[in-house]
PDB file of N, CA and C in Angstrom:
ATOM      1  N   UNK A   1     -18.190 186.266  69.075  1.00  0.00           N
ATOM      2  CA  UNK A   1     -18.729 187.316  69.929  1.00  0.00           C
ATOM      3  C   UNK A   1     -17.752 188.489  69.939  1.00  0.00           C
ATOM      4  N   UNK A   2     -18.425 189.242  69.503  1.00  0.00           N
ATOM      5  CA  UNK A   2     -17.610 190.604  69.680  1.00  0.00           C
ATOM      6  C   UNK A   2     -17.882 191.805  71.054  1.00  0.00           C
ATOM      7  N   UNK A   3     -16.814 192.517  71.757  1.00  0.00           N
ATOM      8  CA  UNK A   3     -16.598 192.891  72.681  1.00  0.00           C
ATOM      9  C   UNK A   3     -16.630 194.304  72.092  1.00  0.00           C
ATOM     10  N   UNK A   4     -17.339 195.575  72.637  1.00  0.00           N
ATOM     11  CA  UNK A   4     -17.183 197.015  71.983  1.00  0.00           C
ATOM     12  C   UNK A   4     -17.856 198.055  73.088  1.00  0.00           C
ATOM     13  N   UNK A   5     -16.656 199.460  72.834  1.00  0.00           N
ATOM     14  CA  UNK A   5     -17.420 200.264  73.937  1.00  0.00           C
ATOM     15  C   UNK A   5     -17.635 201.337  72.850  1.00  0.00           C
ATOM     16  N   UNK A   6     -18.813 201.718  73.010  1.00  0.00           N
ATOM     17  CA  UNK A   6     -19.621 202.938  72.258  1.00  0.00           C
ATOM     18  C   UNK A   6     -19.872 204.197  73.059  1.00  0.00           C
ATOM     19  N   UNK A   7     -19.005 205.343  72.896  1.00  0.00           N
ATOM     20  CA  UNK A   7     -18.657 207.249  73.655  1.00  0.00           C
ATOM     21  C   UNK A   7     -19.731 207.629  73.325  1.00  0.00           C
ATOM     22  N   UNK A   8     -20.107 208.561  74.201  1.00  0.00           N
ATOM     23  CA  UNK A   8     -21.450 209.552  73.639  1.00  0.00           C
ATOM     24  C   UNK A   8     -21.273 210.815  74.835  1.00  0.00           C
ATOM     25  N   UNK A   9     -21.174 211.994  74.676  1.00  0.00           N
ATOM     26  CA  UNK A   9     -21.472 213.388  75.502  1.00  0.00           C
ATOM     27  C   UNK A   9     -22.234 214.374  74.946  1.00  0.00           C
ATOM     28  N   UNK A  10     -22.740 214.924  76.490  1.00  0.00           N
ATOM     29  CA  UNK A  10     -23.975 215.927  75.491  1.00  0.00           C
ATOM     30  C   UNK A  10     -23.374 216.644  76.860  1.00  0.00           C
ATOM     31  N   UNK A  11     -23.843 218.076  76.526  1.00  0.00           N
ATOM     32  CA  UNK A  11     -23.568 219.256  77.680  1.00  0.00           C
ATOM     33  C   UNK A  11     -25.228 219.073  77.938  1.00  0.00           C
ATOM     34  N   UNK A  12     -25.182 220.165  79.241  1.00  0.00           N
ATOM     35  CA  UNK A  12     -26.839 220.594  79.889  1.00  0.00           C
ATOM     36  C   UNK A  12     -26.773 221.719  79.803  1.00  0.00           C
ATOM     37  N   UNK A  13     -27.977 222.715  79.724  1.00  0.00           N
ATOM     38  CA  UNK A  13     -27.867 223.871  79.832  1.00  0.00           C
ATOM     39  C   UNK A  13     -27.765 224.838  81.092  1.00  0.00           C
ATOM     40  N   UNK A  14     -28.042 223.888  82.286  1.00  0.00           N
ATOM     41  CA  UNK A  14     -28.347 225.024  83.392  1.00  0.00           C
ATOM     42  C   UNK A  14     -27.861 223.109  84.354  1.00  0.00           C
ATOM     43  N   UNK A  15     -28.003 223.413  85.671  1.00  0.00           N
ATOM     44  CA  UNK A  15     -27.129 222.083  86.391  1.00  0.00           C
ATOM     45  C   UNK A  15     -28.676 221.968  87.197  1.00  0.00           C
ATOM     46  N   UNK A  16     -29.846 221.601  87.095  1.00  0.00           N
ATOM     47  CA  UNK A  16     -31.276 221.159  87.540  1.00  0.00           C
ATOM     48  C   UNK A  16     -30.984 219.994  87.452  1.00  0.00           C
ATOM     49  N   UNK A  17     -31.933 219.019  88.026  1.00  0.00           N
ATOM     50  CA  UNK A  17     -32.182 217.663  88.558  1.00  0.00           C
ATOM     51  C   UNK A  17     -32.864 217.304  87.054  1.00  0.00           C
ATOM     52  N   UNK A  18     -33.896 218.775  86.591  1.00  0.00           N
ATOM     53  CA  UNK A  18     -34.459 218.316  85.759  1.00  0.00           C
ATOM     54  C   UNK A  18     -34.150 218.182  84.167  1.00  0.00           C
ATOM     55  N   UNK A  19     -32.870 219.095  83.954  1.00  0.00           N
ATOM     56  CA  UNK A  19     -32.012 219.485  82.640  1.00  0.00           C
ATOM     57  C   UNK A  19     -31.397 218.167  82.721  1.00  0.00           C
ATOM     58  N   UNK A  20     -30.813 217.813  83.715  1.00  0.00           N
ATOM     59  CA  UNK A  20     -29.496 216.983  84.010  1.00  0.00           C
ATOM     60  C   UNK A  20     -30.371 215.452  83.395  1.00  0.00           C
ATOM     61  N   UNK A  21     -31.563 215.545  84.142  1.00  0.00           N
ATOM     62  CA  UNK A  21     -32.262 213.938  84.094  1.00  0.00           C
ATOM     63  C   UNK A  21     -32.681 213.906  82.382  1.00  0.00           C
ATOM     64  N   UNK A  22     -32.746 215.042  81.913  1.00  0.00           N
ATOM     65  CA  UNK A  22     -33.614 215.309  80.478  1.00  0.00           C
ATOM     66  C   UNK A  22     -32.630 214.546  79.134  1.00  0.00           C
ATOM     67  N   UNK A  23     -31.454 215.462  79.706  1.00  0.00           N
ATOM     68  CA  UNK A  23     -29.977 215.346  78.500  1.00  0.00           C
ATOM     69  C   UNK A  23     -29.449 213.987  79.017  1.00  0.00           C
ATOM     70  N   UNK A  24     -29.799 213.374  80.618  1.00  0.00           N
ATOM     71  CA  UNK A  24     -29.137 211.353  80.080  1.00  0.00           C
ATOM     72  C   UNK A  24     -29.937 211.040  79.675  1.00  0.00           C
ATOM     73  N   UNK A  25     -31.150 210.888  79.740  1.00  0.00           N
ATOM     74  CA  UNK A  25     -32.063 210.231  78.846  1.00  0.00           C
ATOM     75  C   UNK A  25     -31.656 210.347  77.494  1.00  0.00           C
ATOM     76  N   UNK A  26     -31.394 211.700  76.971  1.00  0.00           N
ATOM     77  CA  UNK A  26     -31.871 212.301  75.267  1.00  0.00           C
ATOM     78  C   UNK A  26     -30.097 211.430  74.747  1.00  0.00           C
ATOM     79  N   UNK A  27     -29.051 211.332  75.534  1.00  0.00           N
ATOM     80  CA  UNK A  27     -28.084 210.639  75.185  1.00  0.00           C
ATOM     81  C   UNK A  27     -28.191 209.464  75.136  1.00  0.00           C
ATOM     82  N   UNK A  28     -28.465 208.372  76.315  1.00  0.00           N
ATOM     83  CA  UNK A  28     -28.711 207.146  76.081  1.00  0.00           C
ATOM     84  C   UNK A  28     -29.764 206.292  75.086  1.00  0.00           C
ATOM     85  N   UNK A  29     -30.322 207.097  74.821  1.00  0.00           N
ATOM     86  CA  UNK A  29     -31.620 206.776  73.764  1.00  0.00           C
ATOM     87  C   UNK A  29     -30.894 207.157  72.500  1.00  0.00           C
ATOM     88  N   UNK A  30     -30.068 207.933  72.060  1.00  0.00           N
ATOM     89  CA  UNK A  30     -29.496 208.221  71.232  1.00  0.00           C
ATOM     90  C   UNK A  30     -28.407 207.270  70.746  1.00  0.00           C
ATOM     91  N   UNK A  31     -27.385 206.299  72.159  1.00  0.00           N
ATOM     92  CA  UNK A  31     -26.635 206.092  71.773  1.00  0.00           C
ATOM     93  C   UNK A  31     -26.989 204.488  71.677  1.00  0.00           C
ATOM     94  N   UNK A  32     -28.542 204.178  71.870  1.00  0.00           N
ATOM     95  CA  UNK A  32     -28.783 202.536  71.616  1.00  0.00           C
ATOM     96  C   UNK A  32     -29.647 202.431  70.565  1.00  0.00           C
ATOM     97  N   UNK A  33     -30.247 203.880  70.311  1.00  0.00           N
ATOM     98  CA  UNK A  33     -30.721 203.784  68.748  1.00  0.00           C
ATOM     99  C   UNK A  33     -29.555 203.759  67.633  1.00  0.00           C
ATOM    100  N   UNK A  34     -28.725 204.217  68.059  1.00  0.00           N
ATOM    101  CA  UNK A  34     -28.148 204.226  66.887  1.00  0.00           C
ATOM    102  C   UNK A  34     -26.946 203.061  66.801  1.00  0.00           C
ATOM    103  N   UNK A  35     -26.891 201.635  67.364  1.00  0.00           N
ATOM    104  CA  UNK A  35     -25.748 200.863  67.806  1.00  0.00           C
ATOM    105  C   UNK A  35     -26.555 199.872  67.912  1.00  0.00           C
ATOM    106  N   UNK A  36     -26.533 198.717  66.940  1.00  0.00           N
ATOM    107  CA  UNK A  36     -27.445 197.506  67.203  1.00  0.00           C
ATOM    108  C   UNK A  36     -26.157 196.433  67.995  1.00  0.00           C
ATOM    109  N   UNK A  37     -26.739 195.553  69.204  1.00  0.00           N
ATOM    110  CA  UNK A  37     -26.131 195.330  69.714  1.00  0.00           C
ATOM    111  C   UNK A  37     -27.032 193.937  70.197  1.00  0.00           C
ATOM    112  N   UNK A  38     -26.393 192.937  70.979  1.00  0.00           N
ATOM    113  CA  UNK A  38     -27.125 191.894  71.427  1.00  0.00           C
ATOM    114  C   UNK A  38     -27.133 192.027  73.174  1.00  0.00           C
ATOM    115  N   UNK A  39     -26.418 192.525  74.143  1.00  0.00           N
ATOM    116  CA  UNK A  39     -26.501 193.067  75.181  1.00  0.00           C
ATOM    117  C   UNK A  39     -25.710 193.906  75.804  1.00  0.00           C
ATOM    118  N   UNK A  40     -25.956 194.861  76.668  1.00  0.00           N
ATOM    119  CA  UNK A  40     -24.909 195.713  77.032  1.00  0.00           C
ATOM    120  C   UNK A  40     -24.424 195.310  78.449  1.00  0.00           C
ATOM    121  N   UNK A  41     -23.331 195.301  78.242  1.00  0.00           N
ATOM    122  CA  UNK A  41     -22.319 195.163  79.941  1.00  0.00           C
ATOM    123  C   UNK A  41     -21.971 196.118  80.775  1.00  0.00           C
ATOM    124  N   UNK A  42     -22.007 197.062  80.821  1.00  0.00           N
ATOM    125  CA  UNK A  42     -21.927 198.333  81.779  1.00  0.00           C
ATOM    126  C   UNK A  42     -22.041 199.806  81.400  1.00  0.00           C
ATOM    127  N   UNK A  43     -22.532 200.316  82.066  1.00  0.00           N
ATOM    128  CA  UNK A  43     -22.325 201.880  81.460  1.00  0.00           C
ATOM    129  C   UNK A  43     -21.724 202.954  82.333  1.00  0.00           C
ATOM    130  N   UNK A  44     -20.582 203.511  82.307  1.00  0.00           N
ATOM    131  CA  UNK A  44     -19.723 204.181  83.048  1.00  0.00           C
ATOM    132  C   UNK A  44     -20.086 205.917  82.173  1.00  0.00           C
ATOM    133  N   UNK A  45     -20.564 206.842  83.534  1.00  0.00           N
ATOM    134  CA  UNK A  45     -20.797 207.456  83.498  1.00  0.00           C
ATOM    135  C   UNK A  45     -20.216 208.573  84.263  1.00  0.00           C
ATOM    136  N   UNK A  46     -19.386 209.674  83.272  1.00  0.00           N
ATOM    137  CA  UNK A  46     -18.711 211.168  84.044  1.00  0.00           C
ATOM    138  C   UNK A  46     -19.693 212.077  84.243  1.00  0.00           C
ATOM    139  N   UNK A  47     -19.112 213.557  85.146  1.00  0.00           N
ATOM    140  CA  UNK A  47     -19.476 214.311  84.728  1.00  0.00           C
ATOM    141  C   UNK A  47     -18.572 215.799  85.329  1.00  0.00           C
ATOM    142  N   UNK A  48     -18.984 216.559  84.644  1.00  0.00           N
ATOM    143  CA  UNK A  48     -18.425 217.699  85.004  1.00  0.00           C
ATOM    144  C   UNK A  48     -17.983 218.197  86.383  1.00  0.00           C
ATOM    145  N   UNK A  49     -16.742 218.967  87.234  1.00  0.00           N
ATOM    146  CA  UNK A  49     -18.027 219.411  88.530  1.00  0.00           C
ATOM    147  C   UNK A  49     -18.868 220.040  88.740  1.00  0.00           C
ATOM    148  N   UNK A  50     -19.035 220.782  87.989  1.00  0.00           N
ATOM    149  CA  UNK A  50     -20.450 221.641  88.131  1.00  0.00           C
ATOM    150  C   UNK A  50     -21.849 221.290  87.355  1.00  0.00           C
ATOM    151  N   UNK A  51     -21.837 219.690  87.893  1.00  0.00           N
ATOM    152  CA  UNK A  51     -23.152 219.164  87.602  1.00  0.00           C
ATOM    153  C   UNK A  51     -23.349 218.177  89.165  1.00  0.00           C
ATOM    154  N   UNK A  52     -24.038 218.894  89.413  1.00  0.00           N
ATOM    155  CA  UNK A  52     -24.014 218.294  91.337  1.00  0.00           C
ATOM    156  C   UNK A  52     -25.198 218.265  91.140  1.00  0.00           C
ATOM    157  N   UNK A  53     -26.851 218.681  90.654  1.00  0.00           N
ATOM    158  CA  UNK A  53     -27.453 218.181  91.223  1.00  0.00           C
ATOM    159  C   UNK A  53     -28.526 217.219  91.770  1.00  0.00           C
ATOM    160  N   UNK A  54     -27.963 216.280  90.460  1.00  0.00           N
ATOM    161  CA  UNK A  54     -28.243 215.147  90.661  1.00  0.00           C
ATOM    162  C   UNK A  54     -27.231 213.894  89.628  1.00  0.00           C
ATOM    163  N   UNK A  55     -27.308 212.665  90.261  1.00  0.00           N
ATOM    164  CA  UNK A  55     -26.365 211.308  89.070  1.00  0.00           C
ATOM    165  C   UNK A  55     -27.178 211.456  88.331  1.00  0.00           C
ATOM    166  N   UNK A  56     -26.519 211.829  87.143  1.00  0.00           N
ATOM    167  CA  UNK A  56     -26.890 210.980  85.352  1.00  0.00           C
ATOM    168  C   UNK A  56     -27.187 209.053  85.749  1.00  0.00           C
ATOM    169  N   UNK A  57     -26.355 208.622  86.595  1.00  0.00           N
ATOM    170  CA  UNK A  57     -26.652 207.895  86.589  1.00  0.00           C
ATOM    171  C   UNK A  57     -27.884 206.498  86.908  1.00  0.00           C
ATOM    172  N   UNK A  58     -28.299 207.595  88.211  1.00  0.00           N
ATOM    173  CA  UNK A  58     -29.906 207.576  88.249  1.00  0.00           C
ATOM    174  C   UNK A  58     -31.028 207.928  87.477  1.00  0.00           C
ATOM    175  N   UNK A  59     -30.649 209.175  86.932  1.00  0.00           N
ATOM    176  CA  UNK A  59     -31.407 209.191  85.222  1.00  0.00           C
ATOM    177  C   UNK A  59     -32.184 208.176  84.103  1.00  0.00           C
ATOM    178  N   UNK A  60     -30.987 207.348  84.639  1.00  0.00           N
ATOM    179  CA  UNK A  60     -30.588 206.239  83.158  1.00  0.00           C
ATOM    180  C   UNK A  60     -30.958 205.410  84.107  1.00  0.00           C
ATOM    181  N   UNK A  61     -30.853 204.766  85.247  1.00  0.00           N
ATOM    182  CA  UNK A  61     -31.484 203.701  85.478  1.00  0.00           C
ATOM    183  C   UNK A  61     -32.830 203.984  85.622  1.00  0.00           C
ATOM    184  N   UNK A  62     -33.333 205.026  86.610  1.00  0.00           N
ATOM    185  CA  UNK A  62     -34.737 204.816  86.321  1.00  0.00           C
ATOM    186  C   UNK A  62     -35.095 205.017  85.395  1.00  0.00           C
ATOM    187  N   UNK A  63     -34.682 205.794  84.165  1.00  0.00           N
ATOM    188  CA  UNK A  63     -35.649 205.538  82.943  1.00  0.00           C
ATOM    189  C   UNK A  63     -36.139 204.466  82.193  1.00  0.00           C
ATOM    190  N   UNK A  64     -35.212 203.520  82.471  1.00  0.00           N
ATOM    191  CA  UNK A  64     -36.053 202.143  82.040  1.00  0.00           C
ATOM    192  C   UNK A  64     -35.156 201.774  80.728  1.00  0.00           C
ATOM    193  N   UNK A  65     -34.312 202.846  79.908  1.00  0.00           N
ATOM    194  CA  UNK A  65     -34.157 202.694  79.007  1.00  0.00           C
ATOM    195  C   UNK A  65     -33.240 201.632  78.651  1.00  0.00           C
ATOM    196  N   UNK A  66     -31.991 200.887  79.462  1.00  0.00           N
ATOM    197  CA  UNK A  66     -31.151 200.437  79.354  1.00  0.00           C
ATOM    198  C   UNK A  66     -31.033 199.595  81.106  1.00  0.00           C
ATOM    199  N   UNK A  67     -31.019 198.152  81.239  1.00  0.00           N
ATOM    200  CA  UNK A  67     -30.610 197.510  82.329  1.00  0.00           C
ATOM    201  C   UNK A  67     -29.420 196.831  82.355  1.00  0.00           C
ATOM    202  N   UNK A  68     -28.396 197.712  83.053  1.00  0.00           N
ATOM    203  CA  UNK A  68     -26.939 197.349  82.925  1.00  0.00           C
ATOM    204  C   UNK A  68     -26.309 198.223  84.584  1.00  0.00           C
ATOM    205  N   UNK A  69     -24.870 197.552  84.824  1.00  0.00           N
ATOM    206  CA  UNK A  69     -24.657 197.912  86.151  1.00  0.00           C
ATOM    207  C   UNK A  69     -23.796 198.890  85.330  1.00  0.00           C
ATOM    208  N   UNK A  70     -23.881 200.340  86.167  1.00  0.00           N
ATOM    209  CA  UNK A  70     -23.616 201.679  86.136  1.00  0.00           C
ATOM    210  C   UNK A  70     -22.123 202.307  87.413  1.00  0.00           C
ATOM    211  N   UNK A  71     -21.989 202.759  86.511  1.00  0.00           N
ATOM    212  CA  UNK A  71     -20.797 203.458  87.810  1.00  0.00           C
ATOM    213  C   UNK A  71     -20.372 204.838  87.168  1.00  0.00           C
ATOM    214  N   UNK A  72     -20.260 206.111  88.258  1.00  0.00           N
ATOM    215  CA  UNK A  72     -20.312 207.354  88.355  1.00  0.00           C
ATOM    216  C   UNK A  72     -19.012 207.828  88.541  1.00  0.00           C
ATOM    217  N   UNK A  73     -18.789 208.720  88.155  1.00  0.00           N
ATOM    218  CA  UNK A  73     -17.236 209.885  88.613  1.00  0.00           C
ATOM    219  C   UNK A  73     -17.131 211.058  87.947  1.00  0.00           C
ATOM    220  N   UNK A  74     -16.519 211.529  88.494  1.00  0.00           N
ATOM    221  CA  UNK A  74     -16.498 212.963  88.276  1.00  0.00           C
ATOM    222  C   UNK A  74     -15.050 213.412  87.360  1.00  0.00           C
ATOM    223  N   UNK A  75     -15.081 213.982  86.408  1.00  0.00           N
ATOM    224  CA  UNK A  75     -14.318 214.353  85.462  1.00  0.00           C
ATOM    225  C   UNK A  75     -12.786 215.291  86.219  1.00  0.00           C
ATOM    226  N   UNK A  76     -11.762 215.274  85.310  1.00  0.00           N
ATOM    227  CA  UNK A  76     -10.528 215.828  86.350  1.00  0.00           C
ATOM    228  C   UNK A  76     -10.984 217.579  86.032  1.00  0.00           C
ATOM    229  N   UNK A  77     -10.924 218.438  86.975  1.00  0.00           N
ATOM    230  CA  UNK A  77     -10.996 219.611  87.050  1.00  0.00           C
ATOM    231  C   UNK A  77     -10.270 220.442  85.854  1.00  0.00           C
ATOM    232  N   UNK A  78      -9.936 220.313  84.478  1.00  0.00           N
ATOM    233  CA  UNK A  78      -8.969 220.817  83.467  1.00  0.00           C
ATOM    234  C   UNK A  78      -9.302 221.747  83.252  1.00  0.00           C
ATOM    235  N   UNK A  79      -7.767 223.426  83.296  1.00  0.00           N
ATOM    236  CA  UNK A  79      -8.640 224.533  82.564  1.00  0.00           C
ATOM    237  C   UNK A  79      -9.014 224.715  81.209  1.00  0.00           C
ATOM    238  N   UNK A  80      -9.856 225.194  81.121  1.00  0.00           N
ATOM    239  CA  UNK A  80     -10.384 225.040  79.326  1.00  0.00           C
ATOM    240  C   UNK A  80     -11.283 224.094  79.179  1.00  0.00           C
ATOM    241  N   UNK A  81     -11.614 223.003  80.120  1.00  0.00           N
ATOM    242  CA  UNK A  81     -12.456 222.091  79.544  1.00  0.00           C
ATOM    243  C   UNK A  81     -13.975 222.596  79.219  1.00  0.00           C
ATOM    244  N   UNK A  82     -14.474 221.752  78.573  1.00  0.00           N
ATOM    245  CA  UNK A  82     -15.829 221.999  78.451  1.00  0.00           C
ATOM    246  C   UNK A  82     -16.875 221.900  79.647  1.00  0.00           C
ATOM    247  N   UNK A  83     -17.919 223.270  80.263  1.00  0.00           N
ATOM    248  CA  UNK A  83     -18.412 222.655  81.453  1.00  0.00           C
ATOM    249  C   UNK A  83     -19.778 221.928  80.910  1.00  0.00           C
ATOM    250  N   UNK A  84     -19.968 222.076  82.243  1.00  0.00           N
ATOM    251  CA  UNK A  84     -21.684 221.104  82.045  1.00  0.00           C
ATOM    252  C   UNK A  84     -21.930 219.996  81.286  1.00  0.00           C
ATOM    253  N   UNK A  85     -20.495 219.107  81.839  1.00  0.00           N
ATOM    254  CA  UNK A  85     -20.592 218.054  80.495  1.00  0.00           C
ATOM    255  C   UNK A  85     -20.901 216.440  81.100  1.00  0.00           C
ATOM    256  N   UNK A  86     -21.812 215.920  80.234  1.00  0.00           N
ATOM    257  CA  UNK A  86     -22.173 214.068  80.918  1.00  0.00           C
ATOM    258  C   UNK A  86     -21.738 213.428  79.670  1.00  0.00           C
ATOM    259  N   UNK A  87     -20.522 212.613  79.935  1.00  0.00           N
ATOM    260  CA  UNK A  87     -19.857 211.777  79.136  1.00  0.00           C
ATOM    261  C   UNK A  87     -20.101 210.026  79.174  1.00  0.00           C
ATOM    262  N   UNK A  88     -20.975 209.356  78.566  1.00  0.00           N
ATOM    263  CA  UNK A  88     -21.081 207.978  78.723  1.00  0.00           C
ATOM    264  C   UNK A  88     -19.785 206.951  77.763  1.00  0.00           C
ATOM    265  N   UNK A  89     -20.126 205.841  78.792  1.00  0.00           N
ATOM    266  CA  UNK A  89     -19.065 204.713  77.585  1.00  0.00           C
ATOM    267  C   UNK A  89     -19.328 203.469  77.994  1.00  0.00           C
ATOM    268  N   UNK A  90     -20.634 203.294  76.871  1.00  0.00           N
ATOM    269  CA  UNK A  90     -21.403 201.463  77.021  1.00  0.00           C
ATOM    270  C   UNK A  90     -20.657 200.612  76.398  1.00  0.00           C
ATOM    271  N   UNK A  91     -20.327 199.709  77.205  1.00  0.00           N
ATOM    272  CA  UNK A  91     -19.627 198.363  76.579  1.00  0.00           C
ATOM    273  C   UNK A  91     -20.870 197.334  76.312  1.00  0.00           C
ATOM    274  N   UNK A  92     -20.669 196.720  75.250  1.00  0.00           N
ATOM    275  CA  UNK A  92     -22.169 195.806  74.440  1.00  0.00           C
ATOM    276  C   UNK A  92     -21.120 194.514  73.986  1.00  0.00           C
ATOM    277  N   UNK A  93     -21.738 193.912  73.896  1.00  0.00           N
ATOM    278  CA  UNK A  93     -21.367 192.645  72.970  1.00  0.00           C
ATOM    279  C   UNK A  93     -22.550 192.218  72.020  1.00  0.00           C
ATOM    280  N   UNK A  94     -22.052 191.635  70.764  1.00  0.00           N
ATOM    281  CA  UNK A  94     -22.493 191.596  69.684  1.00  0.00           C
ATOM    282  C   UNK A  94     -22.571 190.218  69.218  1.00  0.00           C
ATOM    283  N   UNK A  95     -23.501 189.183  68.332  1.00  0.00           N
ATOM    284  CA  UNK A  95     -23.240 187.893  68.001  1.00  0.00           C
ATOM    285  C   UNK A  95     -22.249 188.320  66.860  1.00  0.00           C
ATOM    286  N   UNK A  96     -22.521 189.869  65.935  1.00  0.00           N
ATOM    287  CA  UNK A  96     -22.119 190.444  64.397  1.00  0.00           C
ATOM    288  C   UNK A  96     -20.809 190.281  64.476  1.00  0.00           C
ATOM    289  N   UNK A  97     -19.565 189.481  64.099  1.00  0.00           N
ATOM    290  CA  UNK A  97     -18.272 190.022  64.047  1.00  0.00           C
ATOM    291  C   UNK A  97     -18.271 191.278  63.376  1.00  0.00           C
ATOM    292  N   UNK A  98     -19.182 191.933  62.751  1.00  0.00           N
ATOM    293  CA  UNK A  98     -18.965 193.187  61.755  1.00  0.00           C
ATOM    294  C   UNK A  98     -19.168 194.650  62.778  1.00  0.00           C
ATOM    295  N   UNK A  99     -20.004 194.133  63.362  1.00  0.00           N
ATOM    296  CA  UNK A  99     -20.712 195.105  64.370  1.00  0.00           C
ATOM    297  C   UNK A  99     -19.878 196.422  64.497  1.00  0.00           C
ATOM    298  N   UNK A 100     -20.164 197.966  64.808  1.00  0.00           N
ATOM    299  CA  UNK A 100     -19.428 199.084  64.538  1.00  0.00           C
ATOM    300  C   UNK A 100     -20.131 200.168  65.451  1.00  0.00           C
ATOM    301  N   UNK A 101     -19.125 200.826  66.430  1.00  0.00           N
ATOM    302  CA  UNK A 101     -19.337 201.286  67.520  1.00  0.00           C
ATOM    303  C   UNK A 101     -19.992 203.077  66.604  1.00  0.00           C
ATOM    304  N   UNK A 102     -20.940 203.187  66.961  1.00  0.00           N
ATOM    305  CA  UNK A 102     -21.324 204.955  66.552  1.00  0.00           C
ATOM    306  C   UNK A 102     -21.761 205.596  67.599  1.00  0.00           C
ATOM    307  N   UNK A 103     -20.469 206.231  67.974  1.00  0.00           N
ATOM    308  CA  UNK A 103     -21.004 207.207  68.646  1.00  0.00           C
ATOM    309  C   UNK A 103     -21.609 208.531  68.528  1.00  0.00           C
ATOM    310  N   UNK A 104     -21.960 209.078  69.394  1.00  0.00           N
ATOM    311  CA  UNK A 104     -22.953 210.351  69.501  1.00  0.00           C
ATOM    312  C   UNK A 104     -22.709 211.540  70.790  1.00  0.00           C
ATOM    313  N   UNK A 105     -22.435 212.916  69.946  1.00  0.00           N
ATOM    314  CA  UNK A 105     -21.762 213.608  70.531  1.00  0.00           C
ATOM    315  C   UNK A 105     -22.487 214.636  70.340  1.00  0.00           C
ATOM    316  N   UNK A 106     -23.467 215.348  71.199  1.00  0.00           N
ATOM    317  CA  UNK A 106     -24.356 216.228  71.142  1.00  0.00           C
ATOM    318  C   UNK A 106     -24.591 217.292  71.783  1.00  0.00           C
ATOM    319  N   UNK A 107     -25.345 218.447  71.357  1.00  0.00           N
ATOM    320  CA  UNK A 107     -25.258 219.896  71.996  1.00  0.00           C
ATOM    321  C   UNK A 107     -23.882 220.287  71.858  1.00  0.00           C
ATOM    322  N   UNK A 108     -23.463 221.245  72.954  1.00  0.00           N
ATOM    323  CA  UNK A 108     -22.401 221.727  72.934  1.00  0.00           C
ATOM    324  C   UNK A 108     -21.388 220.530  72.655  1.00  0.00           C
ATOM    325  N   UNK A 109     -21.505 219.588  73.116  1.00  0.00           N
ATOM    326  CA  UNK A 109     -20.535 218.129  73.480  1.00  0.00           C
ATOM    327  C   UNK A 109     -19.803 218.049  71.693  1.00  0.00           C
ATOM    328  N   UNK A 110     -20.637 218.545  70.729  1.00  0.00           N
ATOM    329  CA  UNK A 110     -20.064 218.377  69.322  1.00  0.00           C
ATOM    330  C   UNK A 110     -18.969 218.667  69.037  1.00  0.00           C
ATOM    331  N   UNK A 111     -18.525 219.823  69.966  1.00  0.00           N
ATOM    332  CA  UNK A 111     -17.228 220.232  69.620  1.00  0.00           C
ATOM    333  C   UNK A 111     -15.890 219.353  69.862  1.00  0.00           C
ATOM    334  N   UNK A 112     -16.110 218.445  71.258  1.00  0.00           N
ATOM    335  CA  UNK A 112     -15.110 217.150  71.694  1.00  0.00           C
ATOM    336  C   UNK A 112     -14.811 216.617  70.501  1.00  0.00           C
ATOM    337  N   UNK A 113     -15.852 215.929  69.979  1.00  0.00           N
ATOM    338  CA  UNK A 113     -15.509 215.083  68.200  1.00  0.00           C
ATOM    339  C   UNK A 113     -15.861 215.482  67.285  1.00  0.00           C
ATOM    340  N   UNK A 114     -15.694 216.621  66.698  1.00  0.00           N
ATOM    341  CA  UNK A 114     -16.327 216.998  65.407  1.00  0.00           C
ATOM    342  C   UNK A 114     -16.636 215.989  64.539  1.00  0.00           C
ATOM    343  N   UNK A 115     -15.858 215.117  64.443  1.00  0.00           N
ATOM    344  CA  UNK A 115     -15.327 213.798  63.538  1.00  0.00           C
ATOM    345  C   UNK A 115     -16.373 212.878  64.064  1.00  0.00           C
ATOM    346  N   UNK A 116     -17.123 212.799  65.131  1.00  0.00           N
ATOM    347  CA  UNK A 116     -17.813 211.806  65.924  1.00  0.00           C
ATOM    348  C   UNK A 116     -19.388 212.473  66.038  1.00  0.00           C
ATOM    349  N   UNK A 117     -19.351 214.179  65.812  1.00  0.00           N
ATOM    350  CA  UNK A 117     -20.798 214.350  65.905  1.00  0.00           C
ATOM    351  C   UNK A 117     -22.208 214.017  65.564  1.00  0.00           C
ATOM    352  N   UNK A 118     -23.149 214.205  66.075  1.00  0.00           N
ATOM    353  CA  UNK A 118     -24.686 213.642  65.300  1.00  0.00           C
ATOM    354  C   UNK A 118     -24.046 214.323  63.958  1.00  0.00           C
ATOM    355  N   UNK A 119     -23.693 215.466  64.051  1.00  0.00           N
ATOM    356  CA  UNK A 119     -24.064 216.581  63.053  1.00  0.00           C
ATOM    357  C   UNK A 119     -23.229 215.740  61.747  1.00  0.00           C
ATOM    358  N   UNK A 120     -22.360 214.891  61.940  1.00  0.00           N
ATOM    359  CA  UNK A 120     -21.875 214.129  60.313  1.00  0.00           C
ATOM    360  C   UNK A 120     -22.202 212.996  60.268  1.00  0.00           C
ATOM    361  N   UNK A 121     -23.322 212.620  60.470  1.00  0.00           N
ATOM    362  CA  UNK A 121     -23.584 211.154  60.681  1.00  0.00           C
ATOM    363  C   UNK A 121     -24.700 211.234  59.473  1.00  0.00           C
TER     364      UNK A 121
END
């Protein structure tokens, strides 16, 4: 059994209930399509401060897409950082000893990993 946590961030464009709920979905769907896995163990979820107005993390549970216990926080205030940003990190376990974490780093978020983006995959 293999133990693995799989990164994924996407920025939002504007801080709505409804941008905010749009971009966890379009990430978490992104980051279990692309990561075959046998179950996931938690999903720890950041975010910017200037994404108040609503949890990513409610997003993702009610969407149905993923049933795993979730936990929220808020990113350290850094100057220069990137704003408007929702950063996930699913831990899965695998029967595959081969198994290989791909992450997904989207919208503005590409710039964090160039090395990690959709865009070289």
């Amino acid at each position: 059994m293999k133990v693995y946590a799989i990164r994924g961030a996407i920025t939002v464009d504007c801080d709505t209930a409804d941008e905010v709920t749009r971009r966890s979905e379009e990430l978490i769907k992104k980051i279990v399509s692309l990561n075959k896995f046998d179950y996931a163990v938690s999903l720890v979820i950041s975010t910017t401060k200037d994404i108040t107005s609503v949890y990513p993390a409610k997003a993702v549970r009610e969407s149905g897409i993923i049933d795993v216990p979730l936990f929220s926080c808020v990113e350290p205030d850094i100057t220069g950082s990137l704003p408007l940003c929702i950063r996930m990190l699913l831990t899965v376990c695998s029967e595959n000893d081969d198994a290989v974490a791909r992450h997904s780093y989207l919208r503005g978020a590409s710039v964090l990993r160039k090395d990690l983006s959709d865009e070289n995959l």
